[in-house]
Protein backbone atom coordinates (compact mmCIF):
# COMPACT_ATOMS: atom_id res chain seq x y z
CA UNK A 1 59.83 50.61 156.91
CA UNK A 2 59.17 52.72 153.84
CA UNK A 3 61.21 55.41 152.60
CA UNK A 4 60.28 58.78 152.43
CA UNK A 5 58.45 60.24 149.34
CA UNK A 6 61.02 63.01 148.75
CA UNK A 7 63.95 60.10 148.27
CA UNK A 8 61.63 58.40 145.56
CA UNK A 9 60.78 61.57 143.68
CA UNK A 10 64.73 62.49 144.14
CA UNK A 11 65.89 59.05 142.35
CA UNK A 12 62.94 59.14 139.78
CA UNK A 13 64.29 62.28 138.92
CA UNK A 14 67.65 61.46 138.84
CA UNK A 15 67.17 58.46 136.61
CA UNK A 16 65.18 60.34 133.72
CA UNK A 17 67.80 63.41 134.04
CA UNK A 18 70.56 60.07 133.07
CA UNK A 19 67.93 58.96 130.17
CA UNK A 20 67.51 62.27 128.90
CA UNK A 21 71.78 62.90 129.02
CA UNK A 22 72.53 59.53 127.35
CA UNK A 23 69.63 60.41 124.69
CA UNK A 24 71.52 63.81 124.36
CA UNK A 25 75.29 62.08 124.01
CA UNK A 26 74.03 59.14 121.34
CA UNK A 27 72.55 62.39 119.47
CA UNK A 28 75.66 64.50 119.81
CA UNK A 29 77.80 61.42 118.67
CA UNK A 30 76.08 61.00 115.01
CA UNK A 31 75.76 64.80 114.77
CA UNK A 32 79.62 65.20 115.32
CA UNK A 33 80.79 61.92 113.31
CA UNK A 34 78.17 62.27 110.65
CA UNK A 35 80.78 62.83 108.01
CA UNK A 36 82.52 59.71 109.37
CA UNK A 37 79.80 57.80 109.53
CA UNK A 38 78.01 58.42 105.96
CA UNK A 39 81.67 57.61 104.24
CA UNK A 40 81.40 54.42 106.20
CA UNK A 41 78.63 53.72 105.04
CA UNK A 42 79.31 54.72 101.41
CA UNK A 43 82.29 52.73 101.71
CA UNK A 44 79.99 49.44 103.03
CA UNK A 45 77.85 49.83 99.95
CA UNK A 46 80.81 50.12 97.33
CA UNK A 47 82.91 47.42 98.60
CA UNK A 48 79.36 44.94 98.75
CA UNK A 49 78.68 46.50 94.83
CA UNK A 50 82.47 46.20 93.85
CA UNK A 51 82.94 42.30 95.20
CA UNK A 52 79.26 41.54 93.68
CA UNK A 53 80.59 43.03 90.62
CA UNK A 54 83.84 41.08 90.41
CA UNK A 55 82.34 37.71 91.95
CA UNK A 56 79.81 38.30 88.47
CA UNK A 57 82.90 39.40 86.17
CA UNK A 58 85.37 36.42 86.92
CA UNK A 59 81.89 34.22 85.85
CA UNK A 60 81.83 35.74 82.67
CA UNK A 61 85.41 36.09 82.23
CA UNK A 62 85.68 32.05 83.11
CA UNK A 63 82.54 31.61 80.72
CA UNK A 64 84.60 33.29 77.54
CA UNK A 65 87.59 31.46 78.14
CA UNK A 66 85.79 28.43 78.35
CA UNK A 67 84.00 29.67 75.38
CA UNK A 68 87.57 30.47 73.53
CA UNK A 69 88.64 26.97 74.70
CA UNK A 70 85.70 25.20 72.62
CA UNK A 71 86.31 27.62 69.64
CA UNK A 72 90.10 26.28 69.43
CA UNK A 73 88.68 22.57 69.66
CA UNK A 74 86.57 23.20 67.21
CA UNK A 75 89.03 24.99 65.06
CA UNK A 76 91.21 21.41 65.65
CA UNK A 77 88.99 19.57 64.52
CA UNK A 78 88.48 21.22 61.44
CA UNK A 79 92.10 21.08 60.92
CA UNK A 80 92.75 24.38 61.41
CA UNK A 81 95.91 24.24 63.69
CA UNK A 82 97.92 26.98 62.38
CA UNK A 83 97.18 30.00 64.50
CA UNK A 84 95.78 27.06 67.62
CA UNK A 85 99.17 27.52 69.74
CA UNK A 86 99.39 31.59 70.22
CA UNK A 87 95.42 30.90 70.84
CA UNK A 88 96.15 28.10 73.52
CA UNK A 89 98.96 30.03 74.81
CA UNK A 90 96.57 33.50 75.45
CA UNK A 91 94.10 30.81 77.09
CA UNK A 92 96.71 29.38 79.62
CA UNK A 93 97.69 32.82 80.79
CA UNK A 94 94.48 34.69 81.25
CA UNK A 95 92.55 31.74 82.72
CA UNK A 96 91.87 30.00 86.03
CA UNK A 97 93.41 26.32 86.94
CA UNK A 98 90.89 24.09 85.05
CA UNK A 99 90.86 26.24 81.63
CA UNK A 100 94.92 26.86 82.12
CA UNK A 101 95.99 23.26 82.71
CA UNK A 102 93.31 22.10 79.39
CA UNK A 103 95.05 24.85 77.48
CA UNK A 104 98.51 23.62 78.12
CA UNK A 105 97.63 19.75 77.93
CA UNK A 106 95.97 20.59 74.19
CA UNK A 107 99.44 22.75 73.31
CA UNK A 108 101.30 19.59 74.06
CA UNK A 109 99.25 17.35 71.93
CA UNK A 110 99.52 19.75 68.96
CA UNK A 111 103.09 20.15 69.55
CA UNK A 112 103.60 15.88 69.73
CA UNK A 113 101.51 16.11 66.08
CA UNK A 114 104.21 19.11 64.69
CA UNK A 115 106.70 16.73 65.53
CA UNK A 116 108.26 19.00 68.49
CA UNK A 117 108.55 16.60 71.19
CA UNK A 118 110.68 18.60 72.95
CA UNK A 119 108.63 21.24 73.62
CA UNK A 120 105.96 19.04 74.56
CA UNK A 121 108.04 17.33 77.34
CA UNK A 122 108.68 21.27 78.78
CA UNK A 123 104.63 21.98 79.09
CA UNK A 124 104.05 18.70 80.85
CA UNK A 125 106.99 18.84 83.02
CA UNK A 126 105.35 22.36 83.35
CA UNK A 127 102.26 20.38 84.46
CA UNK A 128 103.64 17.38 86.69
CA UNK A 129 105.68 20.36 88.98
CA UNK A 130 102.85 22.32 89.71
CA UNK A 131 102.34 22.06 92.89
CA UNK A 132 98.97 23.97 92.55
CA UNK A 133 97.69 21.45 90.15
CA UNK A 134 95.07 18.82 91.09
CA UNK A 135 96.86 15.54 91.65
CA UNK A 136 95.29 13.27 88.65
CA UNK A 137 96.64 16.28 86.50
CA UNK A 138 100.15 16.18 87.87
CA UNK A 139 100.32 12.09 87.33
CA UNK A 140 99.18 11.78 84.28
CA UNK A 141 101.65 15.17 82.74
CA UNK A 142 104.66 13.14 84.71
CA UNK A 143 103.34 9.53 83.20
CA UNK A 144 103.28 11.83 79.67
CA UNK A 145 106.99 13.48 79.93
CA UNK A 146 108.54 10.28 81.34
CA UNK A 147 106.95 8.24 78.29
CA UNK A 148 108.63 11.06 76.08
CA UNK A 149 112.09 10.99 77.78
CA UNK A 150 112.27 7.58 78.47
CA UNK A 151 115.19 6.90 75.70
CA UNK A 152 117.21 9.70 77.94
CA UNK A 153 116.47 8.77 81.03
CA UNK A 154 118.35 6.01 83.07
CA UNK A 155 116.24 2.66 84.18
CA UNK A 156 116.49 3.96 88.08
CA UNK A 157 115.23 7.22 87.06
CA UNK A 158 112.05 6.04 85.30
CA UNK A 159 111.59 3.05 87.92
CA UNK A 160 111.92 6.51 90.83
CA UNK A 161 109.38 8.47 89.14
CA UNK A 162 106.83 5.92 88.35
CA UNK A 163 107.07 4.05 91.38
CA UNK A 164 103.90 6.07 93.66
CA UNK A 165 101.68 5.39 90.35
CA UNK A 166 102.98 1.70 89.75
CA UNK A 167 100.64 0.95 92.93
CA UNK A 168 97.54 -2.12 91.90
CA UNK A 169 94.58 0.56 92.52
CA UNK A 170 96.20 3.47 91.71
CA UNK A 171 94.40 5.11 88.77
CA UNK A 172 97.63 5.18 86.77
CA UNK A 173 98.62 1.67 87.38
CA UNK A 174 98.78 0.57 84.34
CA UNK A 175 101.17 2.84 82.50
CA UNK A 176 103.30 3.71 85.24
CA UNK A 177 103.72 -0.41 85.46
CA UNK A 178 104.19 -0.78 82.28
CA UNK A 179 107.02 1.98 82.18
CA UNK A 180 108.40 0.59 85.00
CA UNK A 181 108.60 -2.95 83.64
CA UNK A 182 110.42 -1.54 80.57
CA UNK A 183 112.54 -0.15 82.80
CA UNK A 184 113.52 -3.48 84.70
CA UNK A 185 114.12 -4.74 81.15
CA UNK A 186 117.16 -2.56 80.54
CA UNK A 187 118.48 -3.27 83.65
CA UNK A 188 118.29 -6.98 83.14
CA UNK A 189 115.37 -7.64 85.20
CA UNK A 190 113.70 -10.01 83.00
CA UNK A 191 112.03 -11.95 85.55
CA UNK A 192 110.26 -9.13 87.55
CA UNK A 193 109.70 -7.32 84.58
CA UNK A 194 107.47 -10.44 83.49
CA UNK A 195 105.83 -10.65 87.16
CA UNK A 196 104.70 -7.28 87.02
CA UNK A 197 103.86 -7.42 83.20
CA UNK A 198 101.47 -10.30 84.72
CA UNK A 199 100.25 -8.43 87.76
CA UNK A 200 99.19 -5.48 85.04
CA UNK A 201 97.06 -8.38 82.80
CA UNK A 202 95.74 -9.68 85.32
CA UNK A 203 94.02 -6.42 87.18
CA UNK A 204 90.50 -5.89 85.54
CA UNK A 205 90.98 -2.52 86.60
CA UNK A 206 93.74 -1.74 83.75
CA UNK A 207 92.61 -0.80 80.39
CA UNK A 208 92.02 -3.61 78.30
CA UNK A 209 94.59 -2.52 75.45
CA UNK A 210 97.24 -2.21 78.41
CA UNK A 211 96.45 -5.62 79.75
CA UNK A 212 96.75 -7.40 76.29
CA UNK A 213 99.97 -6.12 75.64
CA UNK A 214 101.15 -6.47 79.25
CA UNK A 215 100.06 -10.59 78.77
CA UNK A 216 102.11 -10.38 75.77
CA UNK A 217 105.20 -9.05 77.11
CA UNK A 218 104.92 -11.33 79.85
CA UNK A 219 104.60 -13.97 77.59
CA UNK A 220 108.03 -13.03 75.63
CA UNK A 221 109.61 -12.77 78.65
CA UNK A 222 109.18 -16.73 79.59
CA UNK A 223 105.74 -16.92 81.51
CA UNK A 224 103.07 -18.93 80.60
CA UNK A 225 100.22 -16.75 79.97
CA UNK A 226 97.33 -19.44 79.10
CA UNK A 227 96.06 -18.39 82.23
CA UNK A 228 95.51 -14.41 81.43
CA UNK A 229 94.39 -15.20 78.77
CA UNK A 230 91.63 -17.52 79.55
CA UNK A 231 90.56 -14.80 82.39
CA UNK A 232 91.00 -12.08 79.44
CA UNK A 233 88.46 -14.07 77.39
CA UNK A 234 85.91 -15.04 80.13
């Protein structure tokens, strides 16, 4: 049954007076929050400008310390090593992880070579406790402050701190084993000192300077090591 005409005409009506008021309220909104709406806007384009800006100023910043870094190296080389530590230590505190932790490692070499050992062992304990610091960092500043304090330290203590890094595959393997052997020595472990002096020769993963003296240690301490070093020479 159709409907009457004057129904239709009635909800045509009715349906373009609804466009026309939602039309009117969307208009009346920006007119009344204009203010609102520009500083929103305003604020969009400053903070995208203002974290462009600073996303292109840490690059340059990271770019001049790296720049700085190289300067000091160079400056090292040339044996000029007076004024290198207050120049290393403005390096590790302005910079970012990478730069930082090269800084500090460079400091401790220079101080080692000014015959401060102490202060050396400070900067890579600094190192090794780091949390923040990429692992290989933090094993090899421990491998370098327990090398330095091993006279101090007792045979358990050295054996405790080496012992995740005295692992066959582990990238340290070698002078974490070789620390921990000396460490079995003191405590009159002679005969696994010598078995893991042998293990270290043997792994073709060790540097070679580490294996030849680990095949010579274990030779000194009883074991017959013809056999590393006919693999040594092959």
């Amino acid at each position: 049954m159709a409907r009457p005409p004057s129904t239709e005409v009635n909800e045509t009506f009715l349906r373009e007076v609804d466009e026309e008021y939602r039309r009117d309220k969307v208009r009346d909104f920006f007119v009344d929050n204009r203010v609102f709406l520009i500083s929103v806007i305003v604020l969009f384009f400053a903070v995208s400008g203002g974290w462009i800006w600073w996303q292109s100023h840490q690059r340059a910043e990271a770019g001049r310390q790296v720049e700085e870094l190289a300067a000091i190296f160079q400056d090292i080389g040339a044996g000029k090593t007076q004024q290198a530590p207050a120049r290393l230590d403005a390096v590790a505190e302005n910079s970012g992880d990478a730069v930082r932790t090269t800084a500090i490692f460079t400091a401790a070499a220079l101080d080692l070579q000014n015959n401060n050992p102490k202060a050396a062992t400070a900067k890579y304990r600094s190192i090794a406790e780091d949390e923040g610091q990429p692992d290989p960092y933090r094993q090899i500043a421990l491998i370098r402050q327990t090398a330095l304090e091993f006279d101090q330290l007792k045979p358990e203590e050295v054996i405790a701190r080496m012992k995740p890094l005295a692992v066959p595959g582990e990238p340290w393997y070698g002078s974490a084993g070789e620390m921990t052997a000396l460490a079995l020595i003191k405590q009159g472990k002679r005969a696994e000192a010598g078995k893991l002096f042998a293990a270290i020769g043997r792994d073709q993963r060790v540097p070679e300077i580490l294996r030849g003296r680990s095949i010579q240690m274990a030779s000194s301490l009883g074991l017959d090591a013809s056999d590393l070093l006919n693999e040594r020479a092959q």
